[in-house]
Protein backbone atom coordinates (compact mmCIF):
# COMPACT_ATOMS: atom_id res chain seq x y z
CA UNK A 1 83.67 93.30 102.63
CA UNK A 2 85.13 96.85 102.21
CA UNK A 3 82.91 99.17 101.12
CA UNK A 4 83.22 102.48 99.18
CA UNK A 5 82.37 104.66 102.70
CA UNK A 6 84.86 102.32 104.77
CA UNK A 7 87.29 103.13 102.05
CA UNK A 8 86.71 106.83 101.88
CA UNK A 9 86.99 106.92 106.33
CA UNK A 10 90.52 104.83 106.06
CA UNK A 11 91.78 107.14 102.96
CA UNK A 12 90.78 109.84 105.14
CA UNK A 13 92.84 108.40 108.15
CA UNK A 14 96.02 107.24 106.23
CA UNK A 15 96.16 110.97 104.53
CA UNK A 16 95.97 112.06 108.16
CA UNK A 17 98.80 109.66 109.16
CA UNK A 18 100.95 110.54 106.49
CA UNK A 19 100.72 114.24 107.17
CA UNK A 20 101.43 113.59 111.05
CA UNK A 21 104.36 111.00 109.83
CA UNK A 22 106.09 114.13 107.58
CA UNK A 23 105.56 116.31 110.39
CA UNK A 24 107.05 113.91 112.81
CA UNK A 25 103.86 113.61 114.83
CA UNK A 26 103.76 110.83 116.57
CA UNK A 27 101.21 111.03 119.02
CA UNK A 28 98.74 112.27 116.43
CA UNK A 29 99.79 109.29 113.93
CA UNK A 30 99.37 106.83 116.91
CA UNK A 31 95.80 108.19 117.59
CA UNK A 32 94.90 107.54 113.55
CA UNK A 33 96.65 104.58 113.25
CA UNK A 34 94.39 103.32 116.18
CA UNK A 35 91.57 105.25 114.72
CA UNK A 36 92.69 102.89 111.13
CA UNK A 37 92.94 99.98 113.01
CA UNK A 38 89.16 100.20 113.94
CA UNK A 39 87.88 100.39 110.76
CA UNK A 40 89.86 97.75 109.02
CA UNK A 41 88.47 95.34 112.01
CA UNK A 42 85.01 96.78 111.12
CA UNK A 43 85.56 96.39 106.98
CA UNK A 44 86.61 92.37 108.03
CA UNK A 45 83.99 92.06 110.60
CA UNK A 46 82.00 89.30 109.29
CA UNK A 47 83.47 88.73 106.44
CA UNK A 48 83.01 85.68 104.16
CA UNK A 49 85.42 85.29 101.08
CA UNK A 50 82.82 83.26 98.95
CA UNK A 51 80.15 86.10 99.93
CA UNK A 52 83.02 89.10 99.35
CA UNK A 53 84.42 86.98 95.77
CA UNK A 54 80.13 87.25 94.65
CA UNK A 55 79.64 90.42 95.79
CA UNK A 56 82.82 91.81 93.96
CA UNK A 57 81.98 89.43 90.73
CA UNK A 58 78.41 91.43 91.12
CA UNK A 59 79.87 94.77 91.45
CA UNK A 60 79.74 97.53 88.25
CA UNK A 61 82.67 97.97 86.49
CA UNK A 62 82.82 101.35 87.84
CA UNK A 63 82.82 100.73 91.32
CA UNK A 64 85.17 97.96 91.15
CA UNK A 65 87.64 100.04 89.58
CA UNK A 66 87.37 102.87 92.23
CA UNK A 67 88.06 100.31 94.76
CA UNK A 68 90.92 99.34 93.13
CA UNK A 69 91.97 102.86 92.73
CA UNK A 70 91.18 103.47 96.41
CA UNK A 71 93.30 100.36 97.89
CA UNK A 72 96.05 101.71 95.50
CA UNK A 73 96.19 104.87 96.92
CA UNK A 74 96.02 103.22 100.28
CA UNK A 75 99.37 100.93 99.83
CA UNK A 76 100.97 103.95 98.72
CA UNK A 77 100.31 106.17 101.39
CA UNK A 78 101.45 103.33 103.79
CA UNK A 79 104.41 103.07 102.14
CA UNK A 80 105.06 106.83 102.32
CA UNK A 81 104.35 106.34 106.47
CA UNK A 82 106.61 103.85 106.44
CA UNK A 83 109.46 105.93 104.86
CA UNK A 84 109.34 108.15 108.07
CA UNK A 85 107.96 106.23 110.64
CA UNK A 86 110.96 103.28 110.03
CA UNK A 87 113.99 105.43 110.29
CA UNK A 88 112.23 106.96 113.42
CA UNK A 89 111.81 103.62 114.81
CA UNK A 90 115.11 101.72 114.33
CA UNK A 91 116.60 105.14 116.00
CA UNK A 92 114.38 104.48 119.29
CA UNK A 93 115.73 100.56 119.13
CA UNK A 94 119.13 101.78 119.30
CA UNK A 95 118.36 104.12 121.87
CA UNK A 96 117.10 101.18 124.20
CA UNK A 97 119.12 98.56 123.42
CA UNK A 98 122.63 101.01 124.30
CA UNK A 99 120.19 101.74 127.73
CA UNK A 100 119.91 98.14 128.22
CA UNK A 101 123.45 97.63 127.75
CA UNK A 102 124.86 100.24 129.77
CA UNK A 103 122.44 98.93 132.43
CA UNK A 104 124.21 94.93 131.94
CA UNK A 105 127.40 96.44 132.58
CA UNK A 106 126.71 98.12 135.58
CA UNK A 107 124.84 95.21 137.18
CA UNK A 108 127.97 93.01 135.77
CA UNK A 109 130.69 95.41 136.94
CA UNK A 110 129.04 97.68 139.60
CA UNK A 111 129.91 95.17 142.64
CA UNK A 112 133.81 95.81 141.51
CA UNK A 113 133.10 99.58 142.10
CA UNK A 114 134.92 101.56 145.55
């Protein structure tokens, strides 16, 4: 089940990533995003949805709602990484596949070459 600390530690990474995704750093958002990935695995680690669908019934109204608050804020900063990190990536894609092309010509054609 996520918890209000897990939630606070991936809130602190995805603020991280999106700051590192406006800045165009892609090393550093790598190293969160792996980082990210290790605490979501930990948050489902064990994790029963009858036990998490009690627990959440069980939780105060408070709580609940800053859960809901903090997976909000979540989704939004992913989205926000994704607004950088997409056009970024579809440029790279083009950038190998024209590679990969250039290199089927050249193994079609090069044996015609002087």
């Amino acid at each position: 089940m996520l918890t209000r600390p897990t939630l606070d530690a991936l809130l602190a990474r995805y603020e991280a990533m999106a700051e590192a995704a406006r800045a165009n750093d892609w090393d550093r958002l790598a190293a969160l995003e792996r980082e990210a990935a290790a605490l979501r695995d930990t948050a489902r680690l064990g994790a029963d949805a009858t036990a998490d669908a009690a627990a959440m019934a069980t939780l105060p109204a408070a709580e609940a709602d800053a859960l809901r608050v903090g997976i909000e804020r979540l989704l939004a900063l992913d989205a926000e990484i994704r607004t950088h990190t997409d056009p970024f990536l579809a440029s790279v894609r083009k950038l190998l596949a024209g590679g990969r092309q250039e290199r089927a010509v050249r193994n079609a054609y090069g044996a015609l070459a002087p």
